[in-house]
PDB file of N, CA and C in Angstrom:
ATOM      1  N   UNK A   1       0.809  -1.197   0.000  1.00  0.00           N
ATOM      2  CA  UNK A   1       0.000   0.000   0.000  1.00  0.00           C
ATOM      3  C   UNK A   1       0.856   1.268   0.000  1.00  0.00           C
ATOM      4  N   UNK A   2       2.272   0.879   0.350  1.00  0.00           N
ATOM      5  CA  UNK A   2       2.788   2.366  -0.052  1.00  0.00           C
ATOM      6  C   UNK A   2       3.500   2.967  -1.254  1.00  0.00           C
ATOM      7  N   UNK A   3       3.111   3.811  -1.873  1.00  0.00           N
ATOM      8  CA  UNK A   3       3.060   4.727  -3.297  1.00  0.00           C
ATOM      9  C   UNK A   3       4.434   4.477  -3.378  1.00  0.00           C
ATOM     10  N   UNK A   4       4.995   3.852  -5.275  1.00  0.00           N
ATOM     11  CA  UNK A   4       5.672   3.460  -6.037  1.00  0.00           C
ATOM     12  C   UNK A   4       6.294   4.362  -6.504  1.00  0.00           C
ATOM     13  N   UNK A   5       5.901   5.811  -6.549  1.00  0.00           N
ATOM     14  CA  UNK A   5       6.352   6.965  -7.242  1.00  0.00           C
ATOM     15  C   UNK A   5       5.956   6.875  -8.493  1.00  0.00           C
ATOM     16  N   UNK A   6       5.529   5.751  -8.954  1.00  0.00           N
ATOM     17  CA  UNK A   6       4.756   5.484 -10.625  1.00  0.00           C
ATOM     18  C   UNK A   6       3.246   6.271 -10.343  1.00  0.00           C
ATOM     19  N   UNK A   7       3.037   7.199 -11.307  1.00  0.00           N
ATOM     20  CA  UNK A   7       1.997   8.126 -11.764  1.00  0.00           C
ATOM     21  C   UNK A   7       0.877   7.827 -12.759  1.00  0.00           C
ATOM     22  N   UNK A   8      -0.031   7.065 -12.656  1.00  0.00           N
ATOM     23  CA  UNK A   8      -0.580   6.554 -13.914  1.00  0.00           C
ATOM     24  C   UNK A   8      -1.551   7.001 -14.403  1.00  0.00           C
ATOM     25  N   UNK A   9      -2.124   7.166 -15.934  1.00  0.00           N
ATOM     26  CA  UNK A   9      -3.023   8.201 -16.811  1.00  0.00           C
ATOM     27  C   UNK A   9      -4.323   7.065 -16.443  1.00  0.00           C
ATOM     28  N   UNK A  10      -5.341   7.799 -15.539  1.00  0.00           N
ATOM     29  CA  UNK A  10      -6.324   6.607 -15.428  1.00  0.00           C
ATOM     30  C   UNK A  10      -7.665   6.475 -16.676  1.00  0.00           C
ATOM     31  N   UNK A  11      -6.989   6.798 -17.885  1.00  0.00           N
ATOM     32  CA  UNK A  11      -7.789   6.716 -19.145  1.00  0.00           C
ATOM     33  C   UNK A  11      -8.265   5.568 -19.018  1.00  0.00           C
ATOM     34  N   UNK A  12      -9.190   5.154 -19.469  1.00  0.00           N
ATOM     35  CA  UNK A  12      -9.557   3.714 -19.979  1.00  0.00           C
ATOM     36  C   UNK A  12      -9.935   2.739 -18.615  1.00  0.00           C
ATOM     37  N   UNK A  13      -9.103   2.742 -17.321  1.00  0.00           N
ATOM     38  CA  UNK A  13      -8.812   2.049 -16.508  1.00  0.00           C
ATOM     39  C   UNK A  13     -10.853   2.055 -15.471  1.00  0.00           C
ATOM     40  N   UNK A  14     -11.075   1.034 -14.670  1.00  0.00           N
ATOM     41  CA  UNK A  14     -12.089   1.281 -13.553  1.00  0.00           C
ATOM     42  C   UNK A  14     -12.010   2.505 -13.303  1.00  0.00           C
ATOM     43  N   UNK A  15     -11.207   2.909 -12.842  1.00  0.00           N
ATOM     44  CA  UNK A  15     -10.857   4.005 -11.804  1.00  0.00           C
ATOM     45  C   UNK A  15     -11.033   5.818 -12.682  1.00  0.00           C
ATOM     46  N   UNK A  16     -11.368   5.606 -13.847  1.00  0.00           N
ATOM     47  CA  UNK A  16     -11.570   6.644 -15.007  1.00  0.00           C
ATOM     48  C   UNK A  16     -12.989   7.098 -14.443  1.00  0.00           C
ATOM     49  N   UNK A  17     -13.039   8.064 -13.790  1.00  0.00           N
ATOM     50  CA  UNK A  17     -14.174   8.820 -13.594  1.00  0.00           C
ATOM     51  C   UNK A  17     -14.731  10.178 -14.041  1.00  0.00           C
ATOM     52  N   UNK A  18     -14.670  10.313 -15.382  1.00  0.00           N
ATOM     53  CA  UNK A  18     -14.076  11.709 -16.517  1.00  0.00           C
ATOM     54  C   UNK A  18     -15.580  11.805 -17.013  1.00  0.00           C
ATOM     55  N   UNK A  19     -15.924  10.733 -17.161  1.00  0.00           N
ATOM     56  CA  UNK A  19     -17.598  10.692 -17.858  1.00  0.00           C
ATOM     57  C   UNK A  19     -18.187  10.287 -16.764  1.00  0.00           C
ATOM     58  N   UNK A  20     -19.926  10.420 -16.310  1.00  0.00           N
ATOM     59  CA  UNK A  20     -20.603  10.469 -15.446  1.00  0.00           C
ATOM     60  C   UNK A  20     -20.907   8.986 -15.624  1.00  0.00           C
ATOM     61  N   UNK A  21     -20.783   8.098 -14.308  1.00  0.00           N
ATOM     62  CA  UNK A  21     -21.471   6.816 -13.784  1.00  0.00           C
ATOM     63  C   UNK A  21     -22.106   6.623 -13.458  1.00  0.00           C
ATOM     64  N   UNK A  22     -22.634   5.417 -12.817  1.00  0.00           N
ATOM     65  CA  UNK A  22     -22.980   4.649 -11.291  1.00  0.00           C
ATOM     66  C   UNK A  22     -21.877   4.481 -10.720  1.00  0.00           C
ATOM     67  N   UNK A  23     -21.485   4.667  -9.045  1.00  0.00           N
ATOM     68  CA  UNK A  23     -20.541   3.934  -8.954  1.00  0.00           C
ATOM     69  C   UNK A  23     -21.420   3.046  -7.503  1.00  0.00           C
ATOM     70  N   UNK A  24     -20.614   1.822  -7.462  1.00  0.00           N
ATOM     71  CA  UNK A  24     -21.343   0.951  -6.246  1.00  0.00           C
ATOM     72  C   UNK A  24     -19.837   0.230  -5.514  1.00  0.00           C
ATOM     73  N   UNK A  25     -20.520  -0.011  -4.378  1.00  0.00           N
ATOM     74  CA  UNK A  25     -19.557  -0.551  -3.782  1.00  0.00           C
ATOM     75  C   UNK A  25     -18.154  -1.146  -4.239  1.00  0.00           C
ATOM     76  N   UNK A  26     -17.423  -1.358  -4.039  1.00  0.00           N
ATOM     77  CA  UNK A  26     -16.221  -2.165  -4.529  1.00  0.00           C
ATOM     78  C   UNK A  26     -15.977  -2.064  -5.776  1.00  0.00           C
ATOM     79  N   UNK A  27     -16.769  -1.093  -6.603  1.00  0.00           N
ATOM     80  CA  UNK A  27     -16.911  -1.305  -8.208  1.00  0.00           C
ATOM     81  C   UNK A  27     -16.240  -0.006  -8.718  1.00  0.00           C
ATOM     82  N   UNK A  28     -15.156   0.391  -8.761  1.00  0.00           N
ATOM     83  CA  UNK A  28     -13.705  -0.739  -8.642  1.00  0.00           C
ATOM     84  C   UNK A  28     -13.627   0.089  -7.178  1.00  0.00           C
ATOM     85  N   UNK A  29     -13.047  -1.437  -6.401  1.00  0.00           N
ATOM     86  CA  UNK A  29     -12.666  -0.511  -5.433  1.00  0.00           C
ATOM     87  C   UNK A  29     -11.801   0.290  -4.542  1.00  0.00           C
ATOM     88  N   UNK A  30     -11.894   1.189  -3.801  1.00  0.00           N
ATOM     89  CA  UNK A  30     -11.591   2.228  -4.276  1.00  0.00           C
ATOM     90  C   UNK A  30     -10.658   2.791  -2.669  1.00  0.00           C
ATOM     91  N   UNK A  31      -9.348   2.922  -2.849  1.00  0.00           N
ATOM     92  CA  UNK A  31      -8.477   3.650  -1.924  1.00  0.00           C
ATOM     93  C   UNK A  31      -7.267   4.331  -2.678  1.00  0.00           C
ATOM     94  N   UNK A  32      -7.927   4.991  -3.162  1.00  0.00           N
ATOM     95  CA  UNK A  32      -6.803   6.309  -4.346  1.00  0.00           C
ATOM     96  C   UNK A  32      -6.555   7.606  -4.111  1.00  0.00           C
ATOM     97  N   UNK A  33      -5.654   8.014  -4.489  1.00  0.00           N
ATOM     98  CA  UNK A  33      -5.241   9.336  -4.547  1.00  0.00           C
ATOM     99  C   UNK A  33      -5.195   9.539  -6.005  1.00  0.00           C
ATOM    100  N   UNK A  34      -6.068  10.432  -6.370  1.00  0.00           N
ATOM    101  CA  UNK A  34      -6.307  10.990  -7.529  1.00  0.00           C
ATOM    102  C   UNK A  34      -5.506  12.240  -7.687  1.00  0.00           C
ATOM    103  N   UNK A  35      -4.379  12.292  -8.958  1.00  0.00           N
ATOM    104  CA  UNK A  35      -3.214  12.860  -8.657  1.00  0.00           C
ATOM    105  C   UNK A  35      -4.307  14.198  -9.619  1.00  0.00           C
ATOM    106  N   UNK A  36      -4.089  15.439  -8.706  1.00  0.00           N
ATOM    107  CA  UNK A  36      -5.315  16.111  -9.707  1.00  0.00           C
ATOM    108  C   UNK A  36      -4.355  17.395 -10.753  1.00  0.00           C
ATOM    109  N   UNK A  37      -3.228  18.034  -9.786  1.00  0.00           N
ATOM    110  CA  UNK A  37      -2.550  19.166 -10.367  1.00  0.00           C
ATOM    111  C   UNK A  37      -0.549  18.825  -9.837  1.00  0.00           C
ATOM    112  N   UNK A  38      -0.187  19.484 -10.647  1.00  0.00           N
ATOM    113  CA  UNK A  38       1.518  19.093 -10.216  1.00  0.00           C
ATOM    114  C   UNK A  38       1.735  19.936  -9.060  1.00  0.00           C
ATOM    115  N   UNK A  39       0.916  20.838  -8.242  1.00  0.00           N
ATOM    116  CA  UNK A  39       1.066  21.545  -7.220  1.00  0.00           C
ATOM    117  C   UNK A  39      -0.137  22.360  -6.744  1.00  0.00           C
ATOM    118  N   UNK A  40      -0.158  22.858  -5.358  1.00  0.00           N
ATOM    119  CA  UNK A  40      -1.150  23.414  -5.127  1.00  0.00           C
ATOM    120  C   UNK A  40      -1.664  24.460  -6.383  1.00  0.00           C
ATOM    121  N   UNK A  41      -2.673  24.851  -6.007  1.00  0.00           N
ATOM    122  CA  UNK A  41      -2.888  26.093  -7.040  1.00  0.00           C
ATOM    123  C   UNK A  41      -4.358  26.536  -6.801  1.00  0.00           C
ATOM    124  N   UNK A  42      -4.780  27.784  -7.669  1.00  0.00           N
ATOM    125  CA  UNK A  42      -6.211  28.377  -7.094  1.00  0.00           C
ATOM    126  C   UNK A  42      -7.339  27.316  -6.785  1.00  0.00           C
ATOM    127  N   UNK A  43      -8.575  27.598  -6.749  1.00  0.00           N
ATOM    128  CA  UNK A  43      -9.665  26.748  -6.045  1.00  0.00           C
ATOM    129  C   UNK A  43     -10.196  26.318  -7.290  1.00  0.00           C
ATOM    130  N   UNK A  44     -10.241  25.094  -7.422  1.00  0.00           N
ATOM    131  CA  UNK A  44     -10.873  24.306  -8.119  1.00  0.00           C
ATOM    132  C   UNK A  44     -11.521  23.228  -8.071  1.00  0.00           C
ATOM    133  N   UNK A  45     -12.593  23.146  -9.065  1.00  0.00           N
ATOM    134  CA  UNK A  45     -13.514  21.883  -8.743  1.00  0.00           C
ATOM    135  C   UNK A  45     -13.218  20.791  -9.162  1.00  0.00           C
ATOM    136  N   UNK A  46     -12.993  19.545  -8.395  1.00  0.00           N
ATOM    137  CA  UNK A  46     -11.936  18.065  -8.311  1.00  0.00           C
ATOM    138  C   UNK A  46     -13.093  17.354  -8.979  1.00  0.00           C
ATOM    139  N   UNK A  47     -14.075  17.444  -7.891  1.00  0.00           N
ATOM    140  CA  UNK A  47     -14.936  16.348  -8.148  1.00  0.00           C
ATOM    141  C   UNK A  47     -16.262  16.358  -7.875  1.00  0.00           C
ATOM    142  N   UNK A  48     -17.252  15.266  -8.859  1.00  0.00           N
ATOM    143  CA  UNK A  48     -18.856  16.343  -8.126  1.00  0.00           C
ATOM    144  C   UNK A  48     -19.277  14.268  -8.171  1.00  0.00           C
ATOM    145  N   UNK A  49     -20.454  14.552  -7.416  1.00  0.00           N
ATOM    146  CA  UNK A  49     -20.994  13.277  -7.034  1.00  0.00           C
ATOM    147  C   UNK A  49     -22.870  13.928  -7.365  1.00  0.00           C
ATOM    148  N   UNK A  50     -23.600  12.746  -7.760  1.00  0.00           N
ATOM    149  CA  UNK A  50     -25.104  12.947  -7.719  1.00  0.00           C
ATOM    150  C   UNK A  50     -25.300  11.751  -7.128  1.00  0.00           C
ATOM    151  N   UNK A  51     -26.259  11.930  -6.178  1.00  0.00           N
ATOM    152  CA  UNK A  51     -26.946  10.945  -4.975  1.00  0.00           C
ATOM    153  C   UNK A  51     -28.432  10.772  -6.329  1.00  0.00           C
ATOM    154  N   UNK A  52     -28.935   8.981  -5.802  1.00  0.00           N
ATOM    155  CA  UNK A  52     -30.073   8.875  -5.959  1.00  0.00           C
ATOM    156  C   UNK A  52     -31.385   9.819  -6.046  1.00  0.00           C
ATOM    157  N   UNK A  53     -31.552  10.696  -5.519  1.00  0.00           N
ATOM    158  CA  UNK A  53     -32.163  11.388  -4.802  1.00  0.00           C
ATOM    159  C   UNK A  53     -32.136  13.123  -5.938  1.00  0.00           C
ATOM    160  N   UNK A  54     -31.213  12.790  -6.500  1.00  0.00           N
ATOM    161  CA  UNK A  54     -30.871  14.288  -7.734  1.00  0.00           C
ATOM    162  C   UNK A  54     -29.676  15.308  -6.764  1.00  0.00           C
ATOM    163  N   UNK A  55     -29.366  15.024  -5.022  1.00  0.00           N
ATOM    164  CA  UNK A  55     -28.777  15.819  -4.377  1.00  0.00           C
ATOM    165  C   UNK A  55     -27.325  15.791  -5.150  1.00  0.00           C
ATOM    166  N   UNK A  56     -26.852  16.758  -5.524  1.00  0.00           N
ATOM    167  CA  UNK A  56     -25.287  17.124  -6.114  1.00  0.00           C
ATOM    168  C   UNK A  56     -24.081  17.572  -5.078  1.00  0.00           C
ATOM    169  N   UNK A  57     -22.959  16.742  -4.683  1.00  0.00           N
ATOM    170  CA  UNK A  57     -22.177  17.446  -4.016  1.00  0.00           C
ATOM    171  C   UNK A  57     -20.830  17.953  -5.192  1.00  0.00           C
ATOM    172  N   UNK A  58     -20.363  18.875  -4.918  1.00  0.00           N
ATOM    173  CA  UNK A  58     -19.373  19.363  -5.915  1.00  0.00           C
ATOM    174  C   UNK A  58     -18.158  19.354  -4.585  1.00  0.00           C
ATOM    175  N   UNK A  59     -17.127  19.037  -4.889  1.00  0.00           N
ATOM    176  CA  UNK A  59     -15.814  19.365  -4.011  1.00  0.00           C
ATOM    177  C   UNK A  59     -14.762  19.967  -5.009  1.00  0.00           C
ATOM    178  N   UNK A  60     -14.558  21.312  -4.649  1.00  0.00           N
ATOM    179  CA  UNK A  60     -13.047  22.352  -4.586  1.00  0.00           C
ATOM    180  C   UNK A  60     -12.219  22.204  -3.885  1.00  0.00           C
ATOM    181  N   UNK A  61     -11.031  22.217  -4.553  1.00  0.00           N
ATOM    182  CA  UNK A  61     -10.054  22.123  -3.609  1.00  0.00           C
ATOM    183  C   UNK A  61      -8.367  22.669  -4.227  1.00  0.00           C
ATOM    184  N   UNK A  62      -7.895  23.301  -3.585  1.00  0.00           N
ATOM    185  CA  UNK A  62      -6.264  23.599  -3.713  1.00  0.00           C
ATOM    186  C   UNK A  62      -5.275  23.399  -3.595  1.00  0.00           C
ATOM    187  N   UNK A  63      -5.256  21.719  -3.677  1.00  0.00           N
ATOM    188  CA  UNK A  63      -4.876  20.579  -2.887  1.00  0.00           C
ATOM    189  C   UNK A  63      -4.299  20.127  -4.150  1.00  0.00           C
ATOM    190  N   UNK A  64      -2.888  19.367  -4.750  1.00  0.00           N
ATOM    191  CA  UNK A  64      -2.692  18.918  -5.493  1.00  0.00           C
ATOM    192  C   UNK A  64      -3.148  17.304  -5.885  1.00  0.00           C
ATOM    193  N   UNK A  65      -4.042  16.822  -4.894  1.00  0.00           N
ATOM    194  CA  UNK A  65      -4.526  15.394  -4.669  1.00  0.00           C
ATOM    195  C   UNK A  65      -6.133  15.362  -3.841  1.00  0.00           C
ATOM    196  N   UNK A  66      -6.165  13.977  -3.971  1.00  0.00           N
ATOM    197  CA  UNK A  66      -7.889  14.020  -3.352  1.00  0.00           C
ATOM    198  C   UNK A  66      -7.771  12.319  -3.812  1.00  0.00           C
ATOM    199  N   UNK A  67      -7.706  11.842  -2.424  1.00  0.00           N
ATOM    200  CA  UNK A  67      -8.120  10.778  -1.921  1.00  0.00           C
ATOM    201  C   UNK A  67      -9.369  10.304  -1.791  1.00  0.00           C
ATOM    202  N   UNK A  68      -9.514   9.153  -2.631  1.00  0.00           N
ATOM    203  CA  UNK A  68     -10.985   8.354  -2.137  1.00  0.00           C
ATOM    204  C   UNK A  68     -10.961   7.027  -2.059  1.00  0.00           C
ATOM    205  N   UNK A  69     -11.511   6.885  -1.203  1.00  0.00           N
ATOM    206  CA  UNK A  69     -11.385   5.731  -0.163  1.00  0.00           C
ATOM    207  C   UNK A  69     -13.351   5.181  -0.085  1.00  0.00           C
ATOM    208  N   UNK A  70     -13.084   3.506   0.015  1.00  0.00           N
ATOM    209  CA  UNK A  70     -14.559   3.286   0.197  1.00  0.00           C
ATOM    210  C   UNK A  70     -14.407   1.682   0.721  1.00  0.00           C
ATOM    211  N   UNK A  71     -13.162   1.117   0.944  1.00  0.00           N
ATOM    212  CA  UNK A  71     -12.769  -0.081   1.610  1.00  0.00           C
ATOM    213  C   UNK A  71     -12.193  -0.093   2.576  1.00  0.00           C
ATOM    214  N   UNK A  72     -13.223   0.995   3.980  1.00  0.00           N
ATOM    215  CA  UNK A  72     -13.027   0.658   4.958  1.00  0.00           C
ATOM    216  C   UNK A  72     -13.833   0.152   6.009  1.00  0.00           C
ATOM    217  N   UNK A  73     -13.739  -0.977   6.833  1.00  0.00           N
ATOM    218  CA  UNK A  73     -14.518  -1.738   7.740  1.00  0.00           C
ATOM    219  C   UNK A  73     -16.235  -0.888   8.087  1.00  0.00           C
ATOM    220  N   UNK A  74     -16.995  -1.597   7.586  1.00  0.00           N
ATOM    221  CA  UNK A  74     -18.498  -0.752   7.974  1.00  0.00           C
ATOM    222  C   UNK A  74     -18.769  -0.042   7.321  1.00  0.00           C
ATOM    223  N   UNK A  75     -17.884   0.502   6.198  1.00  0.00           N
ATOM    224  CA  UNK A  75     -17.766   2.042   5.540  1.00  0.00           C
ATOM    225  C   UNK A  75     -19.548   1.669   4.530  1.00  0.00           C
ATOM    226  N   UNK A  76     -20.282   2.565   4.390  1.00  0.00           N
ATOM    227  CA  UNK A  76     -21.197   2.545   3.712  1.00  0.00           C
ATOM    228  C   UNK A  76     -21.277   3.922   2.779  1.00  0.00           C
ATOM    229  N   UNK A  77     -20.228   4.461   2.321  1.00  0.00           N
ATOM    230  CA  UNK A  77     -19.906   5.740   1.522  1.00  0.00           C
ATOM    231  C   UNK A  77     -18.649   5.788   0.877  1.00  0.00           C
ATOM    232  N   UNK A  78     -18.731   7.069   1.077  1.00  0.00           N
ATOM    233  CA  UNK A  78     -16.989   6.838   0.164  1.00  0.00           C
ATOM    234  C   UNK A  78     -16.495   8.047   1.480  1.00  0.00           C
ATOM    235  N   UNK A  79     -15.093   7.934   1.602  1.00  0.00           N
ATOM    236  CA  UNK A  79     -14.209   8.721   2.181  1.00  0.00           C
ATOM    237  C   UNK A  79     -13.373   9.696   1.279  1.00  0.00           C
ATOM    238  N   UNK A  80     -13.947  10.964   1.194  1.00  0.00           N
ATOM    239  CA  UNK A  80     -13.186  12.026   0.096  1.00  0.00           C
ATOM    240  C   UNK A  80     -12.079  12.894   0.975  1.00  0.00           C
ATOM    241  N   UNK A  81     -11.242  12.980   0.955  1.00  0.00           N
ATOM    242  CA  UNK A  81      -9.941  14.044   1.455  1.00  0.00           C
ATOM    243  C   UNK A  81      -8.888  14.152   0.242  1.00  0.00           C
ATOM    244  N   UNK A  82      -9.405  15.966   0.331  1.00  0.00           N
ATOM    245  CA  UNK A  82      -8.411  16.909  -0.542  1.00  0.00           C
ATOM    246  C   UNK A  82      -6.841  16.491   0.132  1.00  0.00           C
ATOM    247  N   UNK A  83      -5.606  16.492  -0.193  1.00  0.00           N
ATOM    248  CA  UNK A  83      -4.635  16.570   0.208  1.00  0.00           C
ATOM    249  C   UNK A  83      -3.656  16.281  -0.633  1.00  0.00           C
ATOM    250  N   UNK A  84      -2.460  16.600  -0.010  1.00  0.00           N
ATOM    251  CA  UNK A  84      -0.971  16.420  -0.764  1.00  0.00           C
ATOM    252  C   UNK A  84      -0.806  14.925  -1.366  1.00  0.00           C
ATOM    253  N   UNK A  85      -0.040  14.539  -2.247  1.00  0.00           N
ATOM    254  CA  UNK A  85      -0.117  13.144  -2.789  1.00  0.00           C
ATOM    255  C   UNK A  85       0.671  12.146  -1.715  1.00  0.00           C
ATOM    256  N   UNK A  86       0.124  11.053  -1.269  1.00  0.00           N
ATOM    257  CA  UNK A  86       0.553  10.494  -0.133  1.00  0.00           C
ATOM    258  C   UNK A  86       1.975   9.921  -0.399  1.00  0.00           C
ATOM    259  N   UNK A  87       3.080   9.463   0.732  1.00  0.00           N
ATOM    260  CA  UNK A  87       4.362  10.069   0.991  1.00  0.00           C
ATOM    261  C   UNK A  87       5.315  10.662   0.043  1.00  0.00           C
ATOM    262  N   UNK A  88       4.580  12.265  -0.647  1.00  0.00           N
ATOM    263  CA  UNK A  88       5.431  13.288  -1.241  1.00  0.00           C
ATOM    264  C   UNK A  88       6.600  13.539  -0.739  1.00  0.00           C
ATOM    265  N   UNK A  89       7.001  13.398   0.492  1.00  0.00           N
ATOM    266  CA  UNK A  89       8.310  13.548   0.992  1.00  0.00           C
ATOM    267  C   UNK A  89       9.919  12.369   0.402  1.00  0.00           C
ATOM    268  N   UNK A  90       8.989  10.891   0.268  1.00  0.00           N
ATOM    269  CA  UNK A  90      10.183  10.049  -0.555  1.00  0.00           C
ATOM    270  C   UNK A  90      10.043   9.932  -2.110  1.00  0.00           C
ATOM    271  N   UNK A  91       9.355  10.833  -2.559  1.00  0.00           N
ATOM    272  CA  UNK A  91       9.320  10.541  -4.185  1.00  0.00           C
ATOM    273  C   UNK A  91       9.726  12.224  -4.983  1.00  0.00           C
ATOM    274  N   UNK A  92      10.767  12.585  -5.261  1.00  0.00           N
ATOM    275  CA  UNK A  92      10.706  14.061  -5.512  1.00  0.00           C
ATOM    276  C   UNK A  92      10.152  14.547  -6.504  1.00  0.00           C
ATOM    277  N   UNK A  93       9.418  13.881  -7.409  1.00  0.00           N
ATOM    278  CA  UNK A  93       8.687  14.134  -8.545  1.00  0.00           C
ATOM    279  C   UNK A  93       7.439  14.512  -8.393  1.00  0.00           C
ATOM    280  N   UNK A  94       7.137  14.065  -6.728  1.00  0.00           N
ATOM    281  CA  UNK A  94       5.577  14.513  -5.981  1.00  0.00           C
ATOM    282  C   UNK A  94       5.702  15.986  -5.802  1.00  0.00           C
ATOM    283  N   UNK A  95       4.670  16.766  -5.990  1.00  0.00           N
ATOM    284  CA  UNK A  95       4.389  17.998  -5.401  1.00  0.00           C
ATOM    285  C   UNK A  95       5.066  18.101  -3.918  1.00  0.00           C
ATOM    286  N   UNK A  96       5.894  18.832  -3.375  1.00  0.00           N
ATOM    287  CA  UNK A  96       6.487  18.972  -2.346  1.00  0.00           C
ATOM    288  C   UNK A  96       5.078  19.387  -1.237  1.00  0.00           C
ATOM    289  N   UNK A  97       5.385  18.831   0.211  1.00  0.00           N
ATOM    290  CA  UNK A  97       4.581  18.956   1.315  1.00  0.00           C
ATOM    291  C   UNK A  97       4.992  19.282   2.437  1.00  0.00           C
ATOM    292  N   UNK A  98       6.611  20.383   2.036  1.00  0.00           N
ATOM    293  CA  UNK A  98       7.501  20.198   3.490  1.00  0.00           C
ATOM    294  C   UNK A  98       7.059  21.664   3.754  1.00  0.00           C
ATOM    295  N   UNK A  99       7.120  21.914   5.237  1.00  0.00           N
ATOM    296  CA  UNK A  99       7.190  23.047   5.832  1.00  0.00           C
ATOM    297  C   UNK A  99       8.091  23.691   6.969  1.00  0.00           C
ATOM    298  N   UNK A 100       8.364  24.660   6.560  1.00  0.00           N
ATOM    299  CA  UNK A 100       9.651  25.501   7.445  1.00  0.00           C
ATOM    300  C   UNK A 100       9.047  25.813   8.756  1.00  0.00           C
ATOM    301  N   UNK A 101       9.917  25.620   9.798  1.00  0.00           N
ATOM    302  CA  UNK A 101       9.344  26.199  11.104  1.00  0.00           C
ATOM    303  C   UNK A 101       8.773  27.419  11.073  1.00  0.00           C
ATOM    304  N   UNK A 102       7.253  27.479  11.697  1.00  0.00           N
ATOM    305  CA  UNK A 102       6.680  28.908  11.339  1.00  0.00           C
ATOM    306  C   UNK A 102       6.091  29.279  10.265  1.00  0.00           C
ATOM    307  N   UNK A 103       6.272  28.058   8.982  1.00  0.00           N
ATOM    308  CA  UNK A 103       5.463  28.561   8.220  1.00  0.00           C
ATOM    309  C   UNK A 103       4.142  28.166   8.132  1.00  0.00           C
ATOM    310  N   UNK A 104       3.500  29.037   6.995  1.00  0.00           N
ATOM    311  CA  UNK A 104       2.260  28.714   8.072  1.00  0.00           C
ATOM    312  C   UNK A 104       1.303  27.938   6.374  1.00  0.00           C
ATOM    313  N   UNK A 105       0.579  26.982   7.123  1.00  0.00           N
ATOM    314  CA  UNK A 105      -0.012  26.236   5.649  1.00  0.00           C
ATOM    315  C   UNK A 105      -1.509  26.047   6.001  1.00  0.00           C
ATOM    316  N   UNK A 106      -2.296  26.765   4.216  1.00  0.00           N
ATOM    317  CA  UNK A 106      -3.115  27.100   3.901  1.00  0.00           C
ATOM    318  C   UNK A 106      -3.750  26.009   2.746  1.00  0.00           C
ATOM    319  N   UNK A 107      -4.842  25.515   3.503  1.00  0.00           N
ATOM    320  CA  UNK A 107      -5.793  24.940   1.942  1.00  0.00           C
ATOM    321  C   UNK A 107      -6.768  25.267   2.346  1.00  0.00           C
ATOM    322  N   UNK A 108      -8.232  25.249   1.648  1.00  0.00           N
ATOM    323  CA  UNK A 108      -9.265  25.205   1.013  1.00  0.00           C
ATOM    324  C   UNK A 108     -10.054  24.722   0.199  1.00  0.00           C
ATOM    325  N   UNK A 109     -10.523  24.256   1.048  1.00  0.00           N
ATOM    326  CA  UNK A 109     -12.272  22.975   0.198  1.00  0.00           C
ATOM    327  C   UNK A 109     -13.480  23.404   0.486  1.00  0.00           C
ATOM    328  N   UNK A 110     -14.107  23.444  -0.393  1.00  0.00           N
ATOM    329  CA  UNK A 110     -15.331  23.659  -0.110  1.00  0.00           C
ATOM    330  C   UNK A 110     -16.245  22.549  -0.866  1.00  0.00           C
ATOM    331  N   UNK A 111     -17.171  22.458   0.064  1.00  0.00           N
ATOM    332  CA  UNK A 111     -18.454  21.351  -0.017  1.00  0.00           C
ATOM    333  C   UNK A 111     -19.626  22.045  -0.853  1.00  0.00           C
ATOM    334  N   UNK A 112     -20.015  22.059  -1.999  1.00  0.00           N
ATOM    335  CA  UNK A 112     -20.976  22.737  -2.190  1.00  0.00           C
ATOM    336  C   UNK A 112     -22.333  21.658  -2.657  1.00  0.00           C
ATOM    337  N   UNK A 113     -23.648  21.336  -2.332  1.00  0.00           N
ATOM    338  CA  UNK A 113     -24.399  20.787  -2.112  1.00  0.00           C
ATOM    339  C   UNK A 113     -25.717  21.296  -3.040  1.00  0.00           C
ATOM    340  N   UNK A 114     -26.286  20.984  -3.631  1.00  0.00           N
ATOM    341  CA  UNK A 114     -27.564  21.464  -4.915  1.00  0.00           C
ATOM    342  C   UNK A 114     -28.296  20.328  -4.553  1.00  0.00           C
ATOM    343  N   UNK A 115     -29.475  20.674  -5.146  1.00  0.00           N
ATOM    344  CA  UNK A 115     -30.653  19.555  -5.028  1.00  0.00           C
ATOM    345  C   UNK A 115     -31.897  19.909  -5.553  1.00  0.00           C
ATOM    346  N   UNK A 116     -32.373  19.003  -5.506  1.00  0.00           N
ATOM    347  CA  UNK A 116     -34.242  19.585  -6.269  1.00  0.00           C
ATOM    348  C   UNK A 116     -34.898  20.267  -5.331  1.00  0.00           C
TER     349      UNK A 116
END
């Protein structure tokens, strides 16, 4: 489970979520970091989800990554977290995640929610 430093184009693959689905349990399933930008950068929209129901969540984020997760014990959803690409510190080709004493670190997500 820990990241290869290999980067892969998820064209074609399960995990290609570019055109609108179903997605269901385990189908494919799912503990990824979706590599989204080569570095932080302004607020942007990663990813949007539609519930049964027509409810729309949209997630922004300034986060060079966004984790989703849905194979965990009991889990009956998916687990979404914006964040740095997981251990960026041993792969130097990752977006850097180090910080200087005192400095001070800034992201931003926003949840935005629509519905009928």
């Amino acid at each position: 489970m820990t990241p290869t430093g290999e980067i892969r184009d998820s064209q074609g693959t399960p995990c290609d979520f570019r055109t609108p689905r179903t997605i269901t349990p385990d189908a494919p399933p799912l503990d990824t970091c979706f590599c989204l930008a080569p570095n932080r950068r302004p607020l942007t929209e990663a990813l949007t989800l539609t519930g049964k129901t027509g409810v729309t969540l949209t997630v922004a984020t300034t986060e060079p990554g966004i984790q989703v997760c849905d194979d965990r014990p009991g889990c009956h959803g998916l687990a979404i977290e914006p964040q740095g690409w997981p251990d960026a510190p041993n792969h130097p080709n990752f977006p850097g995640i180090d910080l200087d004493p005192g400095q001070p670190y800034r992201q931003t997500t926003e949840w935005r929610f629509t519905g009928p």
